[in-house]
C-alpha atoms as a PDB file:
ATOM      1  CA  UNK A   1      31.186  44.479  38.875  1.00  0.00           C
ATOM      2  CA  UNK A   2      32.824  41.005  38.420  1.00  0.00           C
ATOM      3  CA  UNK A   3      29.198  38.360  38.028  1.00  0.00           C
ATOM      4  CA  UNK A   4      30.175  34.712  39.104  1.00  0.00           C
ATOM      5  CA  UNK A   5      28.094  32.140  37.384  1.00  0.00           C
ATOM      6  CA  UNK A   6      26.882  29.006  39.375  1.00  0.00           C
ATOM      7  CA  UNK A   7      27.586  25.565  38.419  1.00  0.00           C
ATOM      8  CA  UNK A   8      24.721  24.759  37.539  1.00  0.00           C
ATOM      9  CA  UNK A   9      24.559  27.724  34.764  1.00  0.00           C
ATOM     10  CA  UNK A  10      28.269  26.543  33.738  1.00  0.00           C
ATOM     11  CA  UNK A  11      27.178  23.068  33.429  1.00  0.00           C
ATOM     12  CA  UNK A  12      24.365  23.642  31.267  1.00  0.00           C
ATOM     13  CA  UNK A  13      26.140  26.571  29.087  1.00  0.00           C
ATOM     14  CA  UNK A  14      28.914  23.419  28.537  1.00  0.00           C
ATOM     15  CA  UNK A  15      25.948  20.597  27.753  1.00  0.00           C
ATOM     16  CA  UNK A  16      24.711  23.019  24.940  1.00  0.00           C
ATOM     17  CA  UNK A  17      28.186  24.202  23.833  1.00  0.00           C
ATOM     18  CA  UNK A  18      28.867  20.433  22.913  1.00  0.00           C
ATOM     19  CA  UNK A  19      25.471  19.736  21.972  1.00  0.00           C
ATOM     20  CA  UNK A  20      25.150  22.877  19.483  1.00  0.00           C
ATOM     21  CA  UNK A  21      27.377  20.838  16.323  1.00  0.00           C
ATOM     22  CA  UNK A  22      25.076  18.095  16.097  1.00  0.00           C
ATOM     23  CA  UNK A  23      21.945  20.437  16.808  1.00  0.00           C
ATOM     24  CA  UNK A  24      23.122  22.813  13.923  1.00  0.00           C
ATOM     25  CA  UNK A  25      23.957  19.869  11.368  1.00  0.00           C
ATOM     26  CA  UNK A  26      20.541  17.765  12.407  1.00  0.00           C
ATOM     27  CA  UNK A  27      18.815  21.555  11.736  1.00  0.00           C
ATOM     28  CA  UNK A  28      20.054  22.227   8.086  1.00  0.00           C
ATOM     29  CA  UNK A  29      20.317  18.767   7.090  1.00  0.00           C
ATOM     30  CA  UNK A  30      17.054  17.342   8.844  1.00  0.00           C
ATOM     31  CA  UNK A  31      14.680  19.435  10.671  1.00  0.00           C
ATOM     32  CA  UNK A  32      14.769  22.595   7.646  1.00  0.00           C
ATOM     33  CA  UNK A  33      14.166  20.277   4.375  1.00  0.00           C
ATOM     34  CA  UNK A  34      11.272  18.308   6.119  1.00  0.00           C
ATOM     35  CA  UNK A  35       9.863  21.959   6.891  1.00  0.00           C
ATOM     36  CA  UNK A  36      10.388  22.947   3.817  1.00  0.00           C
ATOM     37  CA  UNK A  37       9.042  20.112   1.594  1.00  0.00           C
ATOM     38  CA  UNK A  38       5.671  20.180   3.704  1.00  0.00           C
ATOM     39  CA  UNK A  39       5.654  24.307   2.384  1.00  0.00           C
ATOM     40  CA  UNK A  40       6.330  23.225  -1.216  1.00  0.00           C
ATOM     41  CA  UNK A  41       3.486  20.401  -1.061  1.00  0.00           C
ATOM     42  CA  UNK A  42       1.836  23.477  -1.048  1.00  0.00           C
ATOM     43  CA  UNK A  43       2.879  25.322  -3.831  1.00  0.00           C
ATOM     44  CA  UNK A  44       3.320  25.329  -7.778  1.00  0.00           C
ATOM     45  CA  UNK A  45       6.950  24.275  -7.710  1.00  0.00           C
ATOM     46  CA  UNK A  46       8.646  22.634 -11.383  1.00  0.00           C
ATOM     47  CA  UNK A  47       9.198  22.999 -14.877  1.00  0.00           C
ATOM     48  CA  UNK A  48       6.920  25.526 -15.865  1.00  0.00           C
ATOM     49  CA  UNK A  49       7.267  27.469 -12.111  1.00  0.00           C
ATOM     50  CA  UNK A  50      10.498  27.621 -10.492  1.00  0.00           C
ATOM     51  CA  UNK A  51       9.978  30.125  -8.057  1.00  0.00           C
ATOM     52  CA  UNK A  52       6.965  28.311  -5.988  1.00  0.00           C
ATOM     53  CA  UNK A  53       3.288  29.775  -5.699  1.00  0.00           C
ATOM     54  CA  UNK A  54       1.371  29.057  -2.986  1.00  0.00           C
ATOM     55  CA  UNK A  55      -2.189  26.962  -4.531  1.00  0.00           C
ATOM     56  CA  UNK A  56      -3.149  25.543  -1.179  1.00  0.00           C
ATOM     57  CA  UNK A  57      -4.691  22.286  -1.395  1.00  0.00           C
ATOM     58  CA  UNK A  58      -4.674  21.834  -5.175  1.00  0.00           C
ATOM     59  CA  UNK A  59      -1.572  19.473  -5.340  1.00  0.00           C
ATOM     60  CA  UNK A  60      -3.168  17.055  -2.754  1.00  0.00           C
ATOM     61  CA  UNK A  61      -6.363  17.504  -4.509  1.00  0.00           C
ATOM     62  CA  UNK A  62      -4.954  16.119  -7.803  1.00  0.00           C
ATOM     63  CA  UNK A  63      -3.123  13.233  -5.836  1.00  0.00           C
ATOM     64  CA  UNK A  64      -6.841  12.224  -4.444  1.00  0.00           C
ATOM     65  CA  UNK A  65      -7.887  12.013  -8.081  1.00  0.00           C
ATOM     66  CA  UNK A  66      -5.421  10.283 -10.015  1.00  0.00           C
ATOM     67  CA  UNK A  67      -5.796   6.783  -9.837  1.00  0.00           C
ATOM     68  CA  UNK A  68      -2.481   6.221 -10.395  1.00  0.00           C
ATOM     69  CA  UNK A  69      -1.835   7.304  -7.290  1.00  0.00           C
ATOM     70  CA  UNK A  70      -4.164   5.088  -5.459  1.00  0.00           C
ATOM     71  CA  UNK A  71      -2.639   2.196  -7.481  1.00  0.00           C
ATOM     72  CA  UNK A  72       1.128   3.347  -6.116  1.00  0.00           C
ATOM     73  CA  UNK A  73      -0.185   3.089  -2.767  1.00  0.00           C
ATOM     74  CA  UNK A  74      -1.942  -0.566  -3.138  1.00  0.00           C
ATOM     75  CA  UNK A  75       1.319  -1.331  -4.738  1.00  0.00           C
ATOM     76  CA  UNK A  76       3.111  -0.084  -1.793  1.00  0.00           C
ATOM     77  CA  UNK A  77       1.238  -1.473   1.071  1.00  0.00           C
ATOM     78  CA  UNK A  78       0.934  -5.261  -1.042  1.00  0.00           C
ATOM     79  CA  UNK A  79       4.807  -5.096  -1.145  1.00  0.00           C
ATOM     80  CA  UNK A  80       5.102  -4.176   2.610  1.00  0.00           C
ATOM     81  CA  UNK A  81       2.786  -7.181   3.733  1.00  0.00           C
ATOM     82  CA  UNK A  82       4.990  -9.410   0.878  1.00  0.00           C
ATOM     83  CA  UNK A  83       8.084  -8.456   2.568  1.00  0.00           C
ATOM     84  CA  UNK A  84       8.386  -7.270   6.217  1.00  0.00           C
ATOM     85  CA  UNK A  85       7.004 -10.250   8.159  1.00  0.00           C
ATOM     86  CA  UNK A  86       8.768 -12.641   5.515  1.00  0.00           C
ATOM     87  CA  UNK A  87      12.070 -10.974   6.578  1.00  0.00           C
ATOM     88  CA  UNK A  88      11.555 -10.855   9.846  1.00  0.00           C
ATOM     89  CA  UNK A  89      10.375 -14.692  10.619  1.00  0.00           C
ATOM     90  CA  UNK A  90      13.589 -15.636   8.385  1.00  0.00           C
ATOM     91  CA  UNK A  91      15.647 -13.189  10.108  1.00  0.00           C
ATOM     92  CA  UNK A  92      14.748 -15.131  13.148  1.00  0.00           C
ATOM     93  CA  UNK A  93      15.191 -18.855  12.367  1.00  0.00           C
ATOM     94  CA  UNK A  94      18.269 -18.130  10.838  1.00  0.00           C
ATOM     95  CA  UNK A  95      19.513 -16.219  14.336  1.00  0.00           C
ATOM     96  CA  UNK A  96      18.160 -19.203  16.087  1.00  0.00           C
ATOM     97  CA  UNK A  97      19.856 -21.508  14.166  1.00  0.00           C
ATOM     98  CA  UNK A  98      23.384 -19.559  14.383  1.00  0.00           C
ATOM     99  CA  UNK A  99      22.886 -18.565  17.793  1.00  0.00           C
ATOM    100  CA  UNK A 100      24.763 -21.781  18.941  1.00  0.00           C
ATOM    101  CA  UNK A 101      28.508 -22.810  18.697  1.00  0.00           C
ATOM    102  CA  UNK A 102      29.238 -25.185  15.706  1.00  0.00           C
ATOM    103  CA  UNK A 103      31.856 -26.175  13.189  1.00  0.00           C
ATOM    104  CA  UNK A 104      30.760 -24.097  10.436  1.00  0.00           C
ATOM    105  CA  UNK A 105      29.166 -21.037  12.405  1.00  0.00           C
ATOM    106  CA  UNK A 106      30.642 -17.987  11.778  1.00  0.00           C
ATOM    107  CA  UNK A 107      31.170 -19.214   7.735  1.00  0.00           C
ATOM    108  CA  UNK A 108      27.477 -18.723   8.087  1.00  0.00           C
ATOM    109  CA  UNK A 109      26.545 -15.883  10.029  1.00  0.00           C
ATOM    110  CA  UNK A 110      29.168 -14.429   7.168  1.00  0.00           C
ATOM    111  CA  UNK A 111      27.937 -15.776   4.110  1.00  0.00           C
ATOM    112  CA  UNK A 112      23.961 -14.717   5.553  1.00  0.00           C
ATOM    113  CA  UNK A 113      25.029 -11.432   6.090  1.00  0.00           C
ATOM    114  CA  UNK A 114      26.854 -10.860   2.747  1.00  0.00           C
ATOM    115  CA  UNK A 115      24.201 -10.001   0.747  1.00  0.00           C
ATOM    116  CA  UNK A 116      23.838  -6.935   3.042  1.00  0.00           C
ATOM    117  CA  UNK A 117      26.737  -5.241   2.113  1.00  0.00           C
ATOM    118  CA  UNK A 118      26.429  -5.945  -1.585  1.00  0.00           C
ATOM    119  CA  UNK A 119      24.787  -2.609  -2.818  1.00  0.00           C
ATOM    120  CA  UNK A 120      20.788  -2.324  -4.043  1.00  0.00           C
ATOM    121  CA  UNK A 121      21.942  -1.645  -7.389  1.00  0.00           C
ATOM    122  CA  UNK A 122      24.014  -4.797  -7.959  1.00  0.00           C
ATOM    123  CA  UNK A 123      21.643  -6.856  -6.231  1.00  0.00           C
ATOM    124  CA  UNK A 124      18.799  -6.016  -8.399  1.00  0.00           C
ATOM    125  CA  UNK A 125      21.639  -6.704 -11.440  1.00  0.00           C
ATOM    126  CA  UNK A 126      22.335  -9.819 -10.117  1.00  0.00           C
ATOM    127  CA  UNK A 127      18.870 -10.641  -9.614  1.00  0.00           C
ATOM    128  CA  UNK A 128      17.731  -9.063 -13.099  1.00  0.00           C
ATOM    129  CA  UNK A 129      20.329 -11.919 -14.911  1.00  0.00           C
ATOM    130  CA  UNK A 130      18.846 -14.376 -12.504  1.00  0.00           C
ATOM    131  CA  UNK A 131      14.682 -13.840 -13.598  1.00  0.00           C
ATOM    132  CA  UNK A 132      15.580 -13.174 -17.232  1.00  0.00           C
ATOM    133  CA  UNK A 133      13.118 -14.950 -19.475  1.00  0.00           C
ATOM    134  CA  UNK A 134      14.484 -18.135 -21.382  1.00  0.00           C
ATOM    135  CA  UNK A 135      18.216 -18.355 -20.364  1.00  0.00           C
ATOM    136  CA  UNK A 136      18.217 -17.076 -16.751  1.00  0.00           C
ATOM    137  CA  UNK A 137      18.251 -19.668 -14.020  1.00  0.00           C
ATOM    138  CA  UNK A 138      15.260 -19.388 -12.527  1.00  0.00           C
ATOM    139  CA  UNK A 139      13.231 -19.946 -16.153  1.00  0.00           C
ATOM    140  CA  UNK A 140      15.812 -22.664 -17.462  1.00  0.00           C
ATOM    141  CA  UNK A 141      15.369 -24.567 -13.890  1.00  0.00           C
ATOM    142  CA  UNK A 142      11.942 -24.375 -14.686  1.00  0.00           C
ATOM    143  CA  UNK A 143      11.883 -25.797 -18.308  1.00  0.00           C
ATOM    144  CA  UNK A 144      14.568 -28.675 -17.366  1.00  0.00           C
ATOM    145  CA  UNK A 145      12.270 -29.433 -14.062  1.00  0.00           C
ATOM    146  CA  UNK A 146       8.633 -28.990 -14.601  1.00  0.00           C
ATOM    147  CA  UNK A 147       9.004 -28.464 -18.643  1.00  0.00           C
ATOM    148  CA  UNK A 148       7.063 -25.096 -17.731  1.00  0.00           C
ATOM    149  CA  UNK A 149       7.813 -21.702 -19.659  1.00  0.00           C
ATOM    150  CA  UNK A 150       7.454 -19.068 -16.741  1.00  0.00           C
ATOM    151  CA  UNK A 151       7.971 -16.214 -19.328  1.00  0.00           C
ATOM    152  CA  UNK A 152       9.266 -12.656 -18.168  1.00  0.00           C
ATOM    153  CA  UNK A 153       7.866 -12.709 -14.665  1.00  0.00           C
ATOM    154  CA  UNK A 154       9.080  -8.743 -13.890  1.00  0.00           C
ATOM    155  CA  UNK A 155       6.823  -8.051 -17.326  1.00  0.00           C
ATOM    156  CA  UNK A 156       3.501  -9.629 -15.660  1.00  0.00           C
ATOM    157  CA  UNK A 157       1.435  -7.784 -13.642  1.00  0.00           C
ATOM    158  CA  UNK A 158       0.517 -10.671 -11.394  1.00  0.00           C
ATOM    159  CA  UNK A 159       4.306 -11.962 -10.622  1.00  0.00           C
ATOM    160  CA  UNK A 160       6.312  -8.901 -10.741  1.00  0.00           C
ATOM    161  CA  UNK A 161       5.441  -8.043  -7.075  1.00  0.00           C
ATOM    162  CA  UNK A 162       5.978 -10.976  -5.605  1.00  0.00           C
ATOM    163  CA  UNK A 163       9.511 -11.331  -7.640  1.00  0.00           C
ATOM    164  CA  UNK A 164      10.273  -7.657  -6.401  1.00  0.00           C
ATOM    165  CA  UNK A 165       9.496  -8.924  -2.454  1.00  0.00           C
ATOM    166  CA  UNK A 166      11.925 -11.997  -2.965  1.00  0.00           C
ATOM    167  CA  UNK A 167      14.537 -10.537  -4.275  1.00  0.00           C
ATOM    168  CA  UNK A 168      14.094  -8.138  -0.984  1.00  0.00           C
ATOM    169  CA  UNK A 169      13.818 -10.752   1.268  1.00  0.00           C
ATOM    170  CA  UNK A 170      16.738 -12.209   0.310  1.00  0.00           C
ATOM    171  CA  UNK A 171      18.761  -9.266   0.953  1.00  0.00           C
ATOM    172  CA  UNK A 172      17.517  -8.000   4.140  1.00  0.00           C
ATOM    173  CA  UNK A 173      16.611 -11.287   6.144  1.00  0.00           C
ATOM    174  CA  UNK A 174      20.524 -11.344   7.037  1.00  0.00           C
ATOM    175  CA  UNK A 175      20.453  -7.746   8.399  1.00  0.00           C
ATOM    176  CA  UNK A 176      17.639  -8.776  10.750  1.00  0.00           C
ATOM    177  CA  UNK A 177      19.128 -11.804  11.597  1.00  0.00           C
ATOM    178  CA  UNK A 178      22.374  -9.592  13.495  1.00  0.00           C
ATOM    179  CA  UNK A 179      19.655  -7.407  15.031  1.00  0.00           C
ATOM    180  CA  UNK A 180      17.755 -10.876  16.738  1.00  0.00           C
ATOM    181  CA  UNK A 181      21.221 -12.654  17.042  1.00  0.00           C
ATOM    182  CA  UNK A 182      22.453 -10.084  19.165  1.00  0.00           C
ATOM    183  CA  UNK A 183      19.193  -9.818  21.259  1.00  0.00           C
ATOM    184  CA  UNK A 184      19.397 -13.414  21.448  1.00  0.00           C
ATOM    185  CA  UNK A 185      22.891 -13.841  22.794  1.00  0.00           C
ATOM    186  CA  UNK A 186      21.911 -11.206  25.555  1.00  0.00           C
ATOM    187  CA  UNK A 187      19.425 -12.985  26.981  1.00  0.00           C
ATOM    188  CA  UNK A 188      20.161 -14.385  30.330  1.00  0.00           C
ATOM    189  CA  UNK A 189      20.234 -18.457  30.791  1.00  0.00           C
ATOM    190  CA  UNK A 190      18.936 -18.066  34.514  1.00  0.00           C
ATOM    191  CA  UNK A 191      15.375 -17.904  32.458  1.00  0.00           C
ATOM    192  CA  UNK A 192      15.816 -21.071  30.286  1.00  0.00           C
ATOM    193  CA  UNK A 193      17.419 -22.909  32.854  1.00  0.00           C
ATOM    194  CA  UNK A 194      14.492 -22.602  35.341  1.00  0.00           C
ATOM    195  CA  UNK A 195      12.549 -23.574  32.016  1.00  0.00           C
ATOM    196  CA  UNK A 196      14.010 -26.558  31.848  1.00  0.00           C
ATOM    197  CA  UNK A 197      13.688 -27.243  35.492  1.00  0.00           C
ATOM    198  CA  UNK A 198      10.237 -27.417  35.119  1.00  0.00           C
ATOM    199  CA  UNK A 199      10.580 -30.140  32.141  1.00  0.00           C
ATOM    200  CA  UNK A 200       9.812 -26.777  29.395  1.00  0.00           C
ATOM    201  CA  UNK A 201      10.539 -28.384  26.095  1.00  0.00           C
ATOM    202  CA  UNK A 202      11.965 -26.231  22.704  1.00  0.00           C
ATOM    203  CA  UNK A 203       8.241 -24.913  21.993  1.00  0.00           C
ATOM    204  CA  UNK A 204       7.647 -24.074  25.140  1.00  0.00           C
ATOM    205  CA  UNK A 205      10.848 -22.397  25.995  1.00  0.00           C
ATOM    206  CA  UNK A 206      10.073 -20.542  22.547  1.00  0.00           C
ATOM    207  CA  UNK A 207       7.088 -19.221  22.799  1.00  0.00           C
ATOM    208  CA  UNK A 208       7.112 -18.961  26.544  1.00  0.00           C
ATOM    209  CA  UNK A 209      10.590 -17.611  27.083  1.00  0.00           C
ATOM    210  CA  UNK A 210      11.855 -16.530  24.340  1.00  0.00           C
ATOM    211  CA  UNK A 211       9.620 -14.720  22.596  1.00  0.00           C
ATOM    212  CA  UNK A 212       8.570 -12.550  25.650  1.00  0.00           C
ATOM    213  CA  UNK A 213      12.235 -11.579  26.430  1.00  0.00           C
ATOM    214  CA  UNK A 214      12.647 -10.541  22.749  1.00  0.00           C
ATOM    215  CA  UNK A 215       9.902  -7.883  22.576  1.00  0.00           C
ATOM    216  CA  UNK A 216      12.252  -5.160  22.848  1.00  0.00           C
ATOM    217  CA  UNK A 217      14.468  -6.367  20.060  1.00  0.00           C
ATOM    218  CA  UNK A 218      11.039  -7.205  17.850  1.00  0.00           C
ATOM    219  CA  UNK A 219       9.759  -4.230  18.035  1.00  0.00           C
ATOM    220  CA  UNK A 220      13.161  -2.190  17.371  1.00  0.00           C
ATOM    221  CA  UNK A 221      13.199  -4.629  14.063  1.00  0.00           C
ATOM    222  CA  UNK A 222      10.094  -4.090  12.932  1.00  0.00           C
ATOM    223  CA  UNK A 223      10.310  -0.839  13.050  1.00  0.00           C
ATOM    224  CA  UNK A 224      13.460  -0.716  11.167  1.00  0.00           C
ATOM    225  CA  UNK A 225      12.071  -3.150   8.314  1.00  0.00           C
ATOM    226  CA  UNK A 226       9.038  -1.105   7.880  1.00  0.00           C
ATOM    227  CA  UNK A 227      10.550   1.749   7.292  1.00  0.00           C
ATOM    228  CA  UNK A 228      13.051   0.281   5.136  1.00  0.00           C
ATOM    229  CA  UNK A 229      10.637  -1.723   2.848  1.00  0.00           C
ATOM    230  CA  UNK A 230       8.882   1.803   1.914  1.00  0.00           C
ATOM    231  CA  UNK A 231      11.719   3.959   1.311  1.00  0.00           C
ATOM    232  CA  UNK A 232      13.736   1.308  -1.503  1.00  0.00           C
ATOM    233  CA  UNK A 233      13.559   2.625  -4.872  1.00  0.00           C
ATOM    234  CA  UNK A 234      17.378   1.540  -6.445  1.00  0.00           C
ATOM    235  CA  UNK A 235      15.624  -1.972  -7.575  1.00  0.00           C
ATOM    236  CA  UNK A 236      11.956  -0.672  -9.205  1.00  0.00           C
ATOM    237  CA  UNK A 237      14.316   1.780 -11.066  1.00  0.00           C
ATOM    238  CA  UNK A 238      16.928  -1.152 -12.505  1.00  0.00           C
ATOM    239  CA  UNK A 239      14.395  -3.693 -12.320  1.00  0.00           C
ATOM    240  CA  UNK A 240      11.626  -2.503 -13.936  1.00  0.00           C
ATOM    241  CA  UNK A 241      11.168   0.997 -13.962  1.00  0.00           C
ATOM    242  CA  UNK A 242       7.101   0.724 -12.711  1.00  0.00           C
ATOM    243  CA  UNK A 243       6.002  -1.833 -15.732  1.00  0.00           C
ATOM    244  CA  UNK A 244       3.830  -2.640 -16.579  1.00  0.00           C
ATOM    245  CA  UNK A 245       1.459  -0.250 -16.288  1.00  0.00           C
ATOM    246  CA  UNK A 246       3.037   0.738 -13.199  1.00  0.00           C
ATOM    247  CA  UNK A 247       1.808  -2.700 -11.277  1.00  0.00           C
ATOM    248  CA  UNK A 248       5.542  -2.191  -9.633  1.00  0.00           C
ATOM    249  CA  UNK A 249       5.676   1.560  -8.718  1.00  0.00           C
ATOM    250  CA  UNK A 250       5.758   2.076  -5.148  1.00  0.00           C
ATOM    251  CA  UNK A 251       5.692   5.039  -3.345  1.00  0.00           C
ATOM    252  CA  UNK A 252       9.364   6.151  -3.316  1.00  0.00           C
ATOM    253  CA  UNK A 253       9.602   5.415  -6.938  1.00  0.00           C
ATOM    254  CA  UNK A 254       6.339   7.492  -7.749  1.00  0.00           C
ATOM    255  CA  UNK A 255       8.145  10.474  -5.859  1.00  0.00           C
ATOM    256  CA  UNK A 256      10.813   9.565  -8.247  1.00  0.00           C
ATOM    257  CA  UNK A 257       9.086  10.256 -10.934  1.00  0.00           C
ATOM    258  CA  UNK A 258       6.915  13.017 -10.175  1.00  0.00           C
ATOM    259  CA  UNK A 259      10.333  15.148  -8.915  1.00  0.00           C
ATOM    260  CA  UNK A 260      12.853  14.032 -12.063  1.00  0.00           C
ATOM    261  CA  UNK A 261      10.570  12.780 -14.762  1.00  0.00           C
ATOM    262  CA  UNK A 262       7.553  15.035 -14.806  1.00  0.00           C
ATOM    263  CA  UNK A 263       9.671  17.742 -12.979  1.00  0.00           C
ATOM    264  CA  UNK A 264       6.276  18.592 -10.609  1.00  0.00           C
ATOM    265  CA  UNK A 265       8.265  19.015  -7.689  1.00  0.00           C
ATOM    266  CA  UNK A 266       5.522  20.218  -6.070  1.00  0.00           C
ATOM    267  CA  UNK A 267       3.345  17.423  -6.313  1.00  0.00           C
ATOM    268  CA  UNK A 268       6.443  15.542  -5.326  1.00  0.00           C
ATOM    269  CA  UNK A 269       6.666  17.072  -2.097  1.00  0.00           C
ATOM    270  CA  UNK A 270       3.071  16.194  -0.982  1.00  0.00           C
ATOM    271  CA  UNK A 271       3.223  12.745  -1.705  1.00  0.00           C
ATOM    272  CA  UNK A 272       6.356  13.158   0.511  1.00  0.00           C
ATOM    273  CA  UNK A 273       4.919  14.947   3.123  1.00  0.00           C
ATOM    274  CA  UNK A 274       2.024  12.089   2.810  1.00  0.00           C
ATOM    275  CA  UNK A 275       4.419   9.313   3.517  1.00  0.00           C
ATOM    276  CA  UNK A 276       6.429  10.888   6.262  1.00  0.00           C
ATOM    277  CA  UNK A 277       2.843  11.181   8.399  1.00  0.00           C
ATOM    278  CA  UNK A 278       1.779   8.124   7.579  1.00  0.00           C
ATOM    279  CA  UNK A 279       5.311   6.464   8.360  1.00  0.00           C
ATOM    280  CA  UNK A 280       5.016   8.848  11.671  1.00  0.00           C
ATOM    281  CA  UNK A 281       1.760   7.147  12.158  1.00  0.00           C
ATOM    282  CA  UNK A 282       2.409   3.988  11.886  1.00  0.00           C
ATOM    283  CA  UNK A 283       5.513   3.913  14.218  1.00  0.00           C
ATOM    284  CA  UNK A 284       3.591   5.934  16.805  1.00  0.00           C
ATOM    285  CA  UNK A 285       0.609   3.592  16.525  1.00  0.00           C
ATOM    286  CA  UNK A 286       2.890   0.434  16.704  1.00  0.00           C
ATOM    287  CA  UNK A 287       5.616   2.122  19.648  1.00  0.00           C
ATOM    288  CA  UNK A 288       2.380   2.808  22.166  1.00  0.00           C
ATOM    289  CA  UNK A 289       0.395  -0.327  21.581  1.00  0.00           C
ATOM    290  CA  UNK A 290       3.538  -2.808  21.773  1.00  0.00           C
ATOM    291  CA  UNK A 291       5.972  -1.115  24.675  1.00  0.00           C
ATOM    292  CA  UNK A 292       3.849  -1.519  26.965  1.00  0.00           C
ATOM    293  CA  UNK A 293       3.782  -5.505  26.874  1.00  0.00           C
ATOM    294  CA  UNK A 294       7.170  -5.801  25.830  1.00  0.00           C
ATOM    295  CA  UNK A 295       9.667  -6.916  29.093  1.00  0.00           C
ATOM    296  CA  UNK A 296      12.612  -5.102  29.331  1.00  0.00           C
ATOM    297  CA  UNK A 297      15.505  -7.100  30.871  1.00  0.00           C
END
C-alpha cells in the first residue's frame, strides 16, 4: 500500500537532510572532544599511561594543591582585568573617532586594523625586538629621555604582565574597534537628532544616547574579548615561556605545558574542563544580567 507523507513530515525530513552536514561535522569536531576531555580529566592519561584509568577525583585533587596552579589562575584573571576593558574603551574612541567622514579616514580605519591580521607569533617577534633590554626602543627611548635603565622588563616579575597586556592591547583594540564601528554606523540619526533638539550636547548625547543604543554591540564585544584574552598562548610561548618563575603563565599556557611538556594529559584535560565551566559561567552570568537592559533597535 502506497503511504503519502504530509508536508509537514516532508518539510521537516528536508530541514534535517540539510541540517545533518553541519550537525555531523559540529559532532566529531566539537560536541565529542569536549565530551571526551571532561572523561579524561578523569583518568590517568600520559607518559607513563597511555591507555587512560579512571582515578576519579585525584587529578583535580592535585590541581587544588599545587600552588602553581593557583598562581596560573591569579596570573590569568590579573591579565584579563589588564586587558579586556583597556581594549574595549580604546576600541571605542578609536570607532568614535573614525566613525565620521574625513580626509584621511579609511588610511586609518586600515592602518588600526592592521595589526589584526598580522599573526600572534610575529607580533610577539615584533614586540620581543621592541622590549629587548639595552638596544630595543622602548629601553634606548628610555635612557636618551629620562636617563633611566628599565632593564629586561619580560624578566621581572612585577612588569612582565603588564608588558604582556600591552602588547595585547595593541593588537586587539583595532578588532573591537570594526565590531563598535559597525554598531555605530547602524544607529539611527532620528535619536541624535531629537537629542539635539532638546540642546543635548556631545556628553550627553554619549552617555544618554549612545551608550544605551550600543548595549547590544557591548555586550557581543565583551564577550568576544573575554574569551579571547583567556584562550592566547602563541605570545607567553615566544615571549617568555612562563618566566620567571612562571609570574607569566596563564591558563592556556599551563595546559600547554601540562599536555606537551610534562606529557600529563590527564591533568591537562581537567584544567581544561575547569576553564570551559568557568568561561560557560561567566558568559551565562554576564548574557542574563546585561540582556535584559540592553535596547535592541
Amino acid at each position: 500500500m502506497k503511504k503519502y507523507w504530509s508536508p509537514k513530515v516532508k518539510r521537516n525530513l528536508s530541514s534535517w537532510l540539510l541540517l545533518a552536514p553541519a550537525v555531523i561535522l559540529m559532532t566529531m569536531f566539537t560536541v565529542y572532544p569536549i565530551f571526551n576531555n571532561i572523561y579524561l580529566g578523569f583518568c590517568d592519561v600520559g607518559y607513563r599511561n597511555t591507555t587512560p584509568e579512571w582515578i576519579g577525583m585525584q587529578n583535580y585533587q592535585q590541581l587544588a594543591a599545587d600552588p602553581v596552579f593557583w598562581k596560573v589562575i591569579k596570573n590569568t584573571i590579573a591579565f584579563v582585568l589588564m586587558t579586556v576593558i583597556p581594549s574595549m574603551v580604546i576600541g571605542f574612541i578609536l570607532a568614535l573617532i573614525l566613525n565620521s567622514e574625513f580626509r584621511g579616514v579609511r588610511f586609518l580605519r586600515s592602518a588600526f586594523f592592521h595589526p589584526v591580521v598580522m599573526p600572534m607569533i610575529a607580533v610577539s617577534c615584533i614586540w620581543k625586538f621592541l622590549y629587548m633590554p639595552g638596544n630595543g626602543m622602548f629601553a634606548s627611548m628610555a635612557m636618551s629621555l629620562f636617563h633611566i635603565n628599565i632593564g629586561d622588563v619580560l624578566s621581572s616579575s612585577k612588569t612582565v604582565l603588564p608588558c604582556l597586556a600591552v602588547m595585547y592591547i595593541w593588537k586587539e583594540a583595532g578588532y573591537l574597534m570594526i565590531f563598535f564601528l559597525s554598531g555605530l554606523q547602524n544607529l539611527s540619526e532620528e535619536y541624535f537628532d531629537a537629542a539635539k533638539i532638546d540642546g543635548a550636547g556631545f556628553w550627553k548625547m554619549l552617555t544618554m544616547v549612545t551608550f544605551p543604543l550600543m548595549g547590544s554591540t557591548t555586550l557581543f564585544v565583551a564577550m568576544i574579548e573575554l574569551t579571547n584574552s583567556i584562550k592566547l598562548v602563541d605570545h607567553i610561548v615566544v615571549l617568555t615561556q612562563g618566566r620567571p618563575n612562571n609570574r607569566s603563565s596563564v591558563l592556556m599556557y599551563y595546559i600547554y605545558q601540562l599536555g606537551y611538556n610534562f606529557y600529563q594529559q590527564g591533568k591537562a584535560a581537567a584544567v581544561t574542563t575547569i576553564l570551559l565551566v568557568v568561561l560557560l559561567a561567566i558568559a551565562l552570568s554576564r548574557f542574563l544580567k546585561f540582556d535584559k537592559k540592553i535596547h535592541y533597535n
